[in-house]
N, C-alpha and C. Protein backbone atom coordinates (compact mmCIF):
# COMPACT_ATOMS: atom_id res chain seq x y z
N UNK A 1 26.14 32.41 -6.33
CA UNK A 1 26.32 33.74 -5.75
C UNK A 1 27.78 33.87 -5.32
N UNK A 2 28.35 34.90 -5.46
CA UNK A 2 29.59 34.90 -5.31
C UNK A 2 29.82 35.52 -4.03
N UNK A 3 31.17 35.40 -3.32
CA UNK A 3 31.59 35.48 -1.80
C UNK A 3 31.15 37.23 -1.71
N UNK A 4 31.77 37.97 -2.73
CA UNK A 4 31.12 39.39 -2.45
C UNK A 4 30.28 39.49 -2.06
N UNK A 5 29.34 39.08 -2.90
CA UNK A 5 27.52 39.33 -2.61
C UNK A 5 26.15 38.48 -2.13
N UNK A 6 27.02 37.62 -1.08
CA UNK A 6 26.58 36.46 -0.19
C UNK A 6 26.05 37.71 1.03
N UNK A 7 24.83 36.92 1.19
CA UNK A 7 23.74 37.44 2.35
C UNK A 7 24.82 37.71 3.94
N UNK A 8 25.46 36.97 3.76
CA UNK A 8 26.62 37.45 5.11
C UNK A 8 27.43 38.32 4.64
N UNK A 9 28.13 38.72 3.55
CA UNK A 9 28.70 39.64 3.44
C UNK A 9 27.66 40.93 3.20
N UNK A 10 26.53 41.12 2.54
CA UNK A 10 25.83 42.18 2.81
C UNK A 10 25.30 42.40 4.41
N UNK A 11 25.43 41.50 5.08
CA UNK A 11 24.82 41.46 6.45
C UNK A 11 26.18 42.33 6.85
N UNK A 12 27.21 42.00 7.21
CA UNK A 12 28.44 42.86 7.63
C UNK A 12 28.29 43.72 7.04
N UNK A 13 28.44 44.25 5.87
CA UNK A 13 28.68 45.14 5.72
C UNK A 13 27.86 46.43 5.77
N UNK A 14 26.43 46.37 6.05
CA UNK A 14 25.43 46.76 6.39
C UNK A 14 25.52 46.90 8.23
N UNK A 15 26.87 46.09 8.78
CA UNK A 15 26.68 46.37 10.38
C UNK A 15 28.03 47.16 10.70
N UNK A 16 28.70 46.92 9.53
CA UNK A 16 29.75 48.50 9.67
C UNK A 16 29.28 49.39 9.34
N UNK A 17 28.69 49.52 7.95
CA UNK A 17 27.99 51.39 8.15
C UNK A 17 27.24 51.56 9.37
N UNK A 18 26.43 50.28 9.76
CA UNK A 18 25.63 50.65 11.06
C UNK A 18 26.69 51.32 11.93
N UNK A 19 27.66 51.07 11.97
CA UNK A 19 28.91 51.00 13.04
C UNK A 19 29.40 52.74 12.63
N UNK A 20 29.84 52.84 11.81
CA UNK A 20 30.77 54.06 11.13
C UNK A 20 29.78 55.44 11.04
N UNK A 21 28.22 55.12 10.70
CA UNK A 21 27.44 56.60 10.77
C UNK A 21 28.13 57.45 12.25
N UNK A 22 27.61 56.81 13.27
CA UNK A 22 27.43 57.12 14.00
C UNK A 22 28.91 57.72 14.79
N UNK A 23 29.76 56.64 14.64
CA UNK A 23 31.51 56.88 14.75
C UNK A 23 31.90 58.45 13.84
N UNK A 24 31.36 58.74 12.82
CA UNK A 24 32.03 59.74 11.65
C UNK A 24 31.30 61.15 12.73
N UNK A 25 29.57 61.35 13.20
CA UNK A 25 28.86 61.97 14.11
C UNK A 25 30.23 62.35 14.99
N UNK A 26 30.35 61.43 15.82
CA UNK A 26 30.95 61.76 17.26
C UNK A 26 32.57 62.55 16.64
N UNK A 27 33.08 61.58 15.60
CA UNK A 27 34.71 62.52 15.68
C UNK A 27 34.18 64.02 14.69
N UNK A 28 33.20 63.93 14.04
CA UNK A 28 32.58 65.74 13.28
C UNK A 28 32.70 66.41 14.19
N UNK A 29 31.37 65.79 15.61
CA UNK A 29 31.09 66.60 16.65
C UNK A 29 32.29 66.98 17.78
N UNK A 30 33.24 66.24 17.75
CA UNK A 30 34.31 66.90 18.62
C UNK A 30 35.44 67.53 18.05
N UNK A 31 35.44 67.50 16.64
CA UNK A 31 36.77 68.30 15.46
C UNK A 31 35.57 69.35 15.95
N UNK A 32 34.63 69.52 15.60
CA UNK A 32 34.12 71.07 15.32
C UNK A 32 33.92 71.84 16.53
N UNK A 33 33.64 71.24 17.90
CA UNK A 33 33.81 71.90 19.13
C UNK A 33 35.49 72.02 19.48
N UNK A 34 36.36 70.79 19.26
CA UNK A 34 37.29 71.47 19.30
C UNK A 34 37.91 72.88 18.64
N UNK A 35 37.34 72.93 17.33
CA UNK A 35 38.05 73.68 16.91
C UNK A 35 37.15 75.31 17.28
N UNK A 36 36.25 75.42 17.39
CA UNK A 36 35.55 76.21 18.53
C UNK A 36 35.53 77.04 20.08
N UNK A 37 35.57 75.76 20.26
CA UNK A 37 36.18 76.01 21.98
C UNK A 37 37.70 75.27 22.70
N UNK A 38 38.77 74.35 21.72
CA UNK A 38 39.80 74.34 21.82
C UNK A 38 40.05 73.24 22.95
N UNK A 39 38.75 72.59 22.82
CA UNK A 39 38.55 71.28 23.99
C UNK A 39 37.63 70.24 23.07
N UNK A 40 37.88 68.69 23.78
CA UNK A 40 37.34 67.72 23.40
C UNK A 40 36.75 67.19 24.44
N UNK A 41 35.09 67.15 24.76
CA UNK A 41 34.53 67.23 25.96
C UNK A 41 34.71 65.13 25.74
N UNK A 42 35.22 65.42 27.91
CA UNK A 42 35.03 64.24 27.95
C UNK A 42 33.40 63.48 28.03
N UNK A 43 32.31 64.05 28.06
CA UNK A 43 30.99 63.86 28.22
C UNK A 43 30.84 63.50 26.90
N UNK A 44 31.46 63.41 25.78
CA UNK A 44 31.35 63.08 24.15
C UNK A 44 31.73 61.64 24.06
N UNK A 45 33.16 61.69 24.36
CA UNK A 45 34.69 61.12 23.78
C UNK A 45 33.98 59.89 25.14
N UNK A 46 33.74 59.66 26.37
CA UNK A 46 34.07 58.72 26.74
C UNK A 46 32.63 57.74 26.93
N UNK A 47 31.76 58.60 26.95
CA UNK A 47 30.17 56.99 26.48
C UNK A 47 30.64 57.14 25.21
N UNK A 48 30.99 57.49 24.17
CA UNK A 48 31.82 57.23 22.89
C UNK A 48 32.53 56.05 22.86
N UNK A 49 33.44 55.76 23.43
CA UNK A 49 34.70 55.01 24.10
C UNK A 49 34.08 53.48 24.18
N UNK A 50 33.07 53.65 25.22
CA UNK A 50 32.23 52.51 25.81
C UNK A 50 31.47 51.94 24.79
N UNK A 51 30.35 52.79 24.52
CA UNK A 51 29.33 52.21 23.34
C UNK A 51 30.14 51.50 22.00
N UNK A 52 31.09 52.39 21.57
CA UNK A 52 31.94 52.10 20.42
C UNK A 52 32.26 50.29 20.93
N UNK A 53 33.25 50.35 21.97
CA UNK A 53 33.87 49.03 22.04
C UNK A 53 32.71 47.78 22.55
N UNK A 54 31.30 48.32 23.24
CA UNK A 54 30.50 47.26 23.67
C UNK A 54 29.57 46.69 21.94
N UNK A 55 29.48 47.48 21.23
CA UNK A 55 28.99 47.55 19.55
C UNK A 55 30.20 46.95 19.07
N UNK A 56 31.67 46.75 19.05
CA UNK A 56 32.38 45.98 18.31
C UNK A 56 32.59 44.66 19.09
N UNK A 57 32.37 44.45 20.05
CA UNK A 57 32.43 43.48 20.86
C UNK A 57 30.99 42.58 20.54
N UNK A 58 30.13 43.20 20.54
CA UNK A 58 28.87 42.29 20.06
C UNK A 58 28.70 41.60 18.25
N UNK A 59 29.39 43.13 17.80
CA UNK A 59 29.17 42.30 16.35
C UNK A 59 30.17 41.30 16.05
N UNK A 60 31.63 41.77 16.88
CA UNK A 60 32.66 40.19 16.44
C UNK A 60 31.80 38.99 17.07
N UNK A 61 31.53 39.39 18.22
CA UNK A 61 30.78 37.98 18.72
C UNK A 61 29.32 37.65 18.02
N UNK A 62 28.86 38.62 16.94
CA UNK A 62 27.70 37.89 16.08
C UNK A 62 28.08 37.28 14.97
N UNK A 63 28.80 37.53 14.45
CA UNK A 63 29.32 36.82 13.21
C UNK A 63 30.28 37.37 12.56
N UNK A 64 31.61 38.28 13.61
CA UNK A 64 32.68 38.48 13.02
C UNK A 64 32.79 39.64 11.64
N UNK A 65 31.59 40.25 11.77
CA UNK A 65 31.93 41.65 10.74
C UNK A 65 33.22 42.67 11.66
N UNK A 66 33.37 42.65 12.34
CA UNK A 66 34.37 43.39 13.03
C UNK A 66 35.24 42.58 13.51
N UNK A 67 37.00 43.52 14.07
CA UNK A 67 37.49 42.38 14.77
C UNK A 67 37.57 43.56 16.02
N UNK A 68 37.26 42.64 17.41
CA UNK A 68 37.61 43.19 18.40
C UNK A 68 38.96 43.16 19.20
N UNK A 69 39.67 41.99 18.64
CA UNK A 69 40.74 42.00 19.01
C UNK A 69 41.94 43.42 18.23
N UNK A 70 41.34 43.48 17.22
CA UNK A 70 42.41 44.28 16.13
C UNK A 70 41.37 45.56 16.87
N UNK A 71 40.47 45.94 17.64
CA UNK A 71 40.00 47.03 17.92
C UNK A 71 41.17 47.40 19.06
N UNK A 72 41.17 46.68 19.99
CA UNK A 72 41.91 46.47 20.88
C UNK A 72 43.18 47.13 20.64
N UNK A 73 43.98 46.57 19.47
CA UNK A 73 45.08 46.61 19.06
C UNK A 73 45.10 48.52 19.07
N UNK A 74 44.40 48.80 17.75
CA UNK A 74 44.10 50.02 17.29
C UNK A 74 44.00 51.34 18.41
N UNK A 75 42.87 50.58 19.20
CA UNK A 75 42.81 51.87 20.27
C UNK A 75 44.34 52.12 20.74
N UNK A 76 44.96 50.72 21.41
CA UNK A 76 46.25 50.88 22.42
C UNK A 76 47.44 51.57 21.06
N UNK A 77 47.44 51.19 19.88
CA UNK A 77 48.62 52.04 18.97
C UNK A 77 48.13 53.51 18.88
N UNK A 78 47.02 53.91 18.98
CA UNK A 78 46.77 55.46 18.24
C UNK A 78 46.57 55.85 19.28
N UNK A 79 45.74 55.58 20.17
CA UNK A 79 45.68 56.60 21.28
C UNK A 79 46.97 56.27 21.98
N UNK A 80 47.77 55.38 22.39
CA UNK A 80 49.16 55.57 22.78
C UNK A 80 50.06 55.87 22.21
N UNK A 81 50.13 56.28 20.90
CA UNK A 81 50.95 57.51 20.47
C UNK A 81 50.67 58.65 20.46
N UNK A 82 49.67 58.58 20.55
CA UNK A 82 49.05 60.35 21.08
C UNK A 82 49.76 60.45 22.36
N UNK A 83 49.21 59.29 23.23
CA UNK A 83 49.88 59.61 24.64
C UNK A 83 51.13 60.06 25.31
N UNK A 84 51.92 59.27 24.24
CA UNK A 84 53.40 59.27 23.91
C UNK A 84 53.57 60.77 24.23
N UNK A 85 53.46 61.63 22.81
CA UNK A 85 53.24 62.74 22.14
C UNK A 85 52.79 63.87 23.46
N UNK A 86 51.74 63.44 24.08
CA UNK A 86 51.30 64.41 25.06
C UNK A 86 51.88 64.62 26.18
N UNK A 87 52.76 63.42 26.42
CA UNK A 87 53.59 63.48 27.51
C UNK A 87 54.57 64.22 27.50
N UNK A 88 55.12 63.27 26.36
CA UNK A 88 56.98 64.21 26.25
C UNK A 88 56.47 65.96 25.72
N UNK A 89 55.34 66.47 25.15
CA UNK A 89 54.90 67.55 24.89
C UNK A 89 53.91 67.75 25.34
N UNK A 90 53.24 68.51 26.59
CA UNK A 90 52.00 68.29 26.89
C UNK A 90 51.28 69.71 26.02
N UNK A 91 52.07 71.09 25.69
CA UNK A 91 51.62 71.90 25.13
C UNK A 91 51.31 71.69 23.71
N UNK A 92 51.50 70.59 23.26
CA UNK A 92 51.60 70.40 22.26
C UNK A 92 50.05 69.89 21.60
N UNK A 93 49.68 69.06 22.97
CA UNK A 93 48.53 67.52 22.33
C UNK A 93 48.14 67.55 23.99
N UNK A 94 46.68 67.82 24.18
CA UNK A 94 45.96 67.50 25.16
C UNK A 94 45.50 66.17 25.07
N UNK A 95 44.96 65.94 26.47
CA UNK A 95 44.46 64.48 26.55
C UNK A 95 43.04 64.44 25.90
N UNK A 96 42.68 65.06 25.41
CA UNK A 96 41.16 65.17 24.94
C UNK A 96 41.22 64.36 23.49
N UNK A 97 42.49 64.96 23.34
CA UNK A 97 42.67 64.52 21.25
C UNK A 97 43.48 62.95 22.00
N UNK A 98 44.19 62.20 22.96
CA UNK A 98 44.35 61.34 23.11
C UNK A 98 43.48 60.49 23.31
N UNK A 99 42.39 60.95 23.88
CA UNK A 99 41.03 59.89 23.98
C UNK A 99 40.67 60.03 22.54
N UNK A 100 40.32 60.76 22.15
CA UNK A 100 39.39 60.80 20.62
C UNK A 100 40.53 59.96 19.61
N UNK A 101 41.37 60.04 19.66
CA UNK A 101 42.63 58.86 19.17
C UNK A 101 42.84 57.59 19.22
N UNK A 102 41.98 57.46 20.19
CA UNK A 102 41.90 56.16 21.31
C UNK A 102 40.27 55.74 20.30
N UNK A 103 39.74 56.06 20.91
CA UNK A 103 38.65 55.90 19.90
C UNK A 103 38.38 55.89 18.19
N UNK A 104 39.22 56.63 17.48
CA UNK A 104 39.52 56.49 16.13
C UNK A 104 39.96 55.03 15.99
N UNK A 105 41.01 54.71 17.24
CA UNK A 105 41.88 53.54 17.28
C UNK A 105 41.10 52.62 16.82
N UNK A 106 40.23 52.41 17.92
CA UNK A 106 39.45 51.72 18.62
C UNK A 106 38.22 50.97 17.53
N UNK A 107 37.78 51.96 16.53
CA UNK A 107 36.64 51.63 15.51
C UNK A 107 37.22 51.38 14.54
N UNK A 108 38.24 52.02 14.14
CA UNK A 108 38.76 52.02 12.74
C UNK A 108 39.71 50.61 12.81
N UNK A 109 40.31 50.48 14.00
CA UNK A 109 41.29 48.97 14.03
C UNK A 109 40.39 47.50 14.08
N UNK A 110 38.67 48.16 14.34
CA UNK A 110 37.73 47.10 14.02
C UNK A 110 37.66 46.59 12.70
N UNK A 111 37.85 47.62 11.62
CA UNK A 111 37.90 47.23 10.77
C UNK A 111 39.02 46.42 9.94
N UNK A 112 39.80 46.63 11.01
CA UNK A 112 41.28 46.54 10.13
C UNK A 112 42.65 47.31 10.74
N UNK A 113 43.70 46.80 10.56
CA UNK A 113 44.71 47.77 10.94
C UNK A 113 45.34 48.48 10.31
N UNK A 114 45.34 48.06 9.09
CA UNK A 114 45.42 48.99 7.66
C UNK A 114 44.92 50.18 7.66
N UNK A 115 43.61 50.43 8.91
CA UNK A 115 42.86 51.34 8.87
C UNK A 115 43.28 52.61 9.50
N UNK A 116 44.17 52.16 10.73
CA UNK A 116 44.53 52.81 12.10
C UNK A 116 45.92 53.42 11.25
N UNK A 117 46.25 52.22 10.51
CA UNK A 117 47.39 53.22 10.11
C UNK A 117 47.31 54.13 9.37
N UNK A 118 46.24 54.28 7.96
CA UNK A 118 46.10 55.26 7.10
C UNK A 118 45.28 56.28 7.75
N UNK A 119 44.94 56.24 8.85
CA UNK A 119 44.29 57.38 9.96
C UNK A 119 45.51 57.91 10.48
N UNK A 120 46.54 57.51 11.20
CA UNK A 120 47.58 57.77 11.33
C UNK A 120 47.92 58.78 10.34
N UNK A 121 48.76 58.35 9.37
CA UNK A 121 49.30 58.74 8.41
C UNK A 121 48.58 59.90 7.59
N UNK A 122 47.62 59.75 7.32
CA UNK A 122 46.44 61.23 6.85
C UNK A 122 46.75 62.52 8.03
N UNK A 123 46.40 62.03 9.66
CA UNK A 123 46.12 62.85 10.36
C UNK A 123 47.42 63.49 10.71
N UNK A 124 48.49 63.01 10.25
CA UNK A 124 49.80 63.38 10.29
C UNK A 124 50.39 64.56 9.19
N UNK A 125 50.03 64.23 7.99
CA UNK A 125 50.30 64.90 6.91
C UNK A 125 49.47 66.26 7.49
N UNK A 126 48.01 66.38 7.28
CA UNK A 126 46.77 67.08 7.35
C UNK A 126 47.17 68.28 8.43
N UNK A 127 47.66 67.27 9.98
CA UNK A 127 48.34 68.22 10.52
C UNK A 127 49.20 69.39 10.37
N UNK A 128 50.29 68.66 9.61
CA UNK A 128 51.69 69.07 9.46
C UNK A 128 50.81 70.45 8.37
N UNK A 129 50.53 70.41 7.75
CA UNK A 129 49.64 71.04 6.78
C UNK A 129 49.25 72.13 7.32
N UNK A 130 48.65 71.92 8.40
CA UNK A 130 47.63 73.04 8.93
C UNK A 130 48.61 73.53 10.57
N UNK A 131 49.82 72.69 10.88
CA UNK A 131 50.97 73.93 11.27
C UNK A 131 51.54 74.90 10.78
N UNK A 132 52.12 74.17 8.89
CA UNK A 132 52.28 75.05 8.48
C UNK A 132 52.02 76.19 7.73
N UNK A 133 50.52 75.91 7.62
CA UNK A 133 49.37 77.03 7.78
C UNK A 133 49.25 78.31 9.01
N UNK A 134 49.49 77.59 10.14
CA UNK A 134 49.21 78.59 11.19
C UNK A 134 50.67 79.39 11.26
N UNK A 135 51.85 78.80 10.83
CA UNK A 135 53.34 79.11 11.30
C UNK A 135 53.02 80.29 10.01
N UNK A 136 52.93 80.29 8.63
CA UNK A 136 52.57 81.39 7.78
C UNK A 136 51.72 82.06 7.97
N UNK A 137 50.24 82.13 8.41
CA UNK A 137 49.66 83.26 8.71
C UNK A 137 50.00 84.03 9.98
N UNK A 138 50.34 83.20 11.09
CA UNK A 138 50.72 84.06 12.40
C UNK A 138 51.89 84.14 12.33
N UNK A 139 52.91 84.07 11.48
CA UNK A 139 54.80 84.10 11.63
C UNK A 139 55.33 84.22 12.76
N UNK A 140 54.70 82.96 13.89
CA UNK A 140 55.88 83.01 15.13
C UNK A 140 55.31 81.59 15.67
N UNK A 141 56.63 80.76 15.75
CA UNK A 141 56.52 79.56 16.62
C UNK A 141 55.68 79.32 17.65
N UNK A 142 55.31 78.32 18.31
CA UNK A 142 54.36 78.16 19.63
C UNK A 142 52.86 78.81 19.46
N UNK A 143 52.41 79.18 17.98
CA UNK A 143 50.75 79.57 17.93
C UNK A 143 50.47 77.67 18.11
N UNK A 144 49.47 77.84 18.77
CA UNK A 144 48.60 76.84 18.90
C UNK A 144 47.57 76.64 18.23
N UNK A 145 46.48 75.22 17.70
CA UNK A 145 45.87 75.05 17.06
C UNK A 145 45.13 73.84 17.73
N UNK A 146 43.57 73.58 17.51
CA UNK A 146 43.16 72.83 18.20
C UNK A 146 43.53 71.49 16.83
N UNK A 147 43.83 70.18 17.33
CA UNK A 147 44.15 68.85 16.87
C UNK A 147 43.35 68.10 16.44
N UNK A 148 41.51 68.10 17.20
CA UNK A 148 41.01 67.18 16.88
C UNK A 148 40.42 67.51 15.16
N UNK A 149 40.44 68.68 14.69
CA UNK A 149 39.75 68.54 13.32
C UNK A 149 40.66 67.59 12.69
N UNK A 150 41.95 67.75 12.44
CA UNK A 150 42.83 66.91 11.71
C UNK A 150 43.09 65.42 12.05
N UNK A 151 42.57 65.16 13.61
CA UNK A 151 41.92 63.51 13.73
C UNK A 151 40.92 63.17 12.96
N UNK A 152 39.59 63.84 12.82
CA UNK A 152 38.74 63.87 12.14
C UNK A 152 38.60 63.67 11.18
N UNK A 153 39.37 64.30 10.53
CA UNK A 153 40.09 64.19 8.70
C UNK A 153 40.86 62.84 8.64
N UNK A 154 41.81 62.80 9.06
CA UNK A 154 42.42 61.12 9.12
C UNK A 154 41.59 60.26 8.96
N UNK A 155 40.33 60.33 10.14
CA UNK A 155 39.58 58.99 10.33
C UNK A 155 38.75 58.89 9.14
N UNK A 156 38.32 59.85 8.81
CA UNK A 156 37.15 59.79 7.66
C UNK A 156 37.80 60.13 6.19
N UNK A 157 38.87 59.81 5.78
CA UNK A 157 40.09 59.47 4.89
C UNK A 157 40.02 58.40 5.14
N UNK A 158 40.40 57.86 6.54
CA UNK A 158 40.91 56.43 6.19
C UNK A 158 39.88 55.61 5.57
N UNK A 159 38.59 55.81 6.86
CA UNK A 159 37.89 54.92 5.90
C UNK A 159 36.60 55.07 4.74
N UNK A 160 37.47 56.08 3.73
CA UNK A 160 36.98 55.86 2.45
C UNK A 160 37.76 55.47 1.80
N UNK A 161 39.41 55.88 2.21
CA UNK A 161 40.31 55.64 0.92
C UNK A 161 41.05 54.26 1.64
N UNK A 162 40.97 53.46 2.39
CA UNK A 162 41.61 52.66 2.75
C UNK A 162 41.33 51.45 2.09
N UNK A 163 40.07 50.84 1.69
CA UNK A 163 39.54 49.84 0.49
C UNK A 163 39.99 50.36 -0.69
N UNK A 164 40.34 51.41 -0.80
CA UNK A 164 40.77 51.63 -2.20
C UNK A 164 42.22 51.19 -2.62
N UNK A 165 43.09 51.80 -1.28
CA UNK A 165 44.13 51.28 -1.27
C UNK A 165 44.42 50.11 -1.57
N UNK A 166 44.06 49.53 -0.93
CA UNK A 166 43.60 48.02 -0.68
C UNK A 166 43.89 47.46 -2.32
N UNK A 167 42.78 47.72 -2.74
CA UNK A 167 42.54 47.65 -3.94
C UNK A 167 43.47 47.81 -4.96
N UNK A 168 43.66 48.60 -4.91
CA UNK A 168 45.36 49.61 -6.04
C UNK A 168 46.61 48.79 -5.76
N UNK A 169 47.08 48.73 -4.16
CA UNK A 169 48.25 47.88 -4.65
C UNK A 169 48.26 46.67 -4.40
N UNK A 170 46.73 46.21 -4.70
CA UNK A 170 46.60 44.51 -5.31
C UNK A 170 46.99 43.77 -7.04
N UNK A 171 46.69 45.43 -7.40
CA UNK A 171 46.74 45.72 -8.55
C UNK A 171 48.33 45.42 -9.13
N UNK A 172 49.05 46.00 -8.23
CA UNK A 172 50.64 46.53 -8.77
C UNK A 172 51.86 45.39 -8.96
N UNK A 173 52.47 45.06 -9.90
CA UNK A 173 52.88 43.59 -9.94
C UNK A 173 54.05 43.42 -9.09
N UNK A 174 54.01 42.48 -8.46
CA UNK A 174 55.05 42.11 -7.67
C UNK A 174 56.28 41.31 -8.29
């Protein structure tokens, strides 16, 4: 039997989707109220927060399908560049999309940090995208837009296309 398709690797990987249904739920459910009501309820985002990290904390400590240390990592890079971001701009980026950032961090850096970054990097573009969407239909600086859909989009980009990546420039000769 080969390392792919060894009873521990179907066991992990069967305890990340366990992990990710439920993670993809919570950032849907706060892109779509944000973009609704223009808030990211902390009654979502923070037993979110908890459950998320006490579930990656148990499965690294069952047999290492996750890493909690690289969760760790993830939460403190994404949600502290949000933070960054909200500070030096607070009109810009509420703390609501900094927690839900924090949490993207937080699951997606379980998997990997490869992960946090192509969440990054998606939710960046996607953004920029849908400013300059709002800057052409409303033609005047300072329209506002709620943030968390385009977290949303990042996270659930990253992790479909991030194994792929993976994949592709394993491919590419060095």
């Amino acid at each position: 039997m080969s390392p792919e398709t060894s009873p521990t690797t179907s066991v992990a990987a069967l305890e990340r989707a366990a992990l990710m249904a439920p993670f993809f739920v919570a950032v849907v459910g706060c892109a779509v109220i944000d973009a609704r009501r223009r808030i990211v309820p902390n009654r979502i985002v923070l037993p979110c927060l908890a459950g998320f990290a006490a579930a990656v904390a148990i499965l690294d400590a069952a047999n290492g399908a996750v890493s909690a240390a690289k969760a760790a990592v993830g939460c403190l890079t994404f949600g502290g560049g949000l933070l960054l971001v909200a500070l030096l701009s607070p009109e810009a980026m509420g703390l609501g999309d900094v927690k839900l950032g924090a949490l993207i961090g937080l699951v997606l850096g379980s998997l990997g940090l490869e992960y946090v970054a192509v969440a990054a990097g998606t939710t960046s573009l996607a953004g920029g995208l849908g400013a300059t969407a709002v800057l052409l239909v409303r033609r005047r600086r300072g329209s506002s837009m709620p943030f968390a859909p385009f977290l949303a989009i990042g996270a659930i980009l990253s992790a479909v296309l991030t194994p792929r990546f993976d994949t592709w420039f394993s491919t590419l000769p060095r």
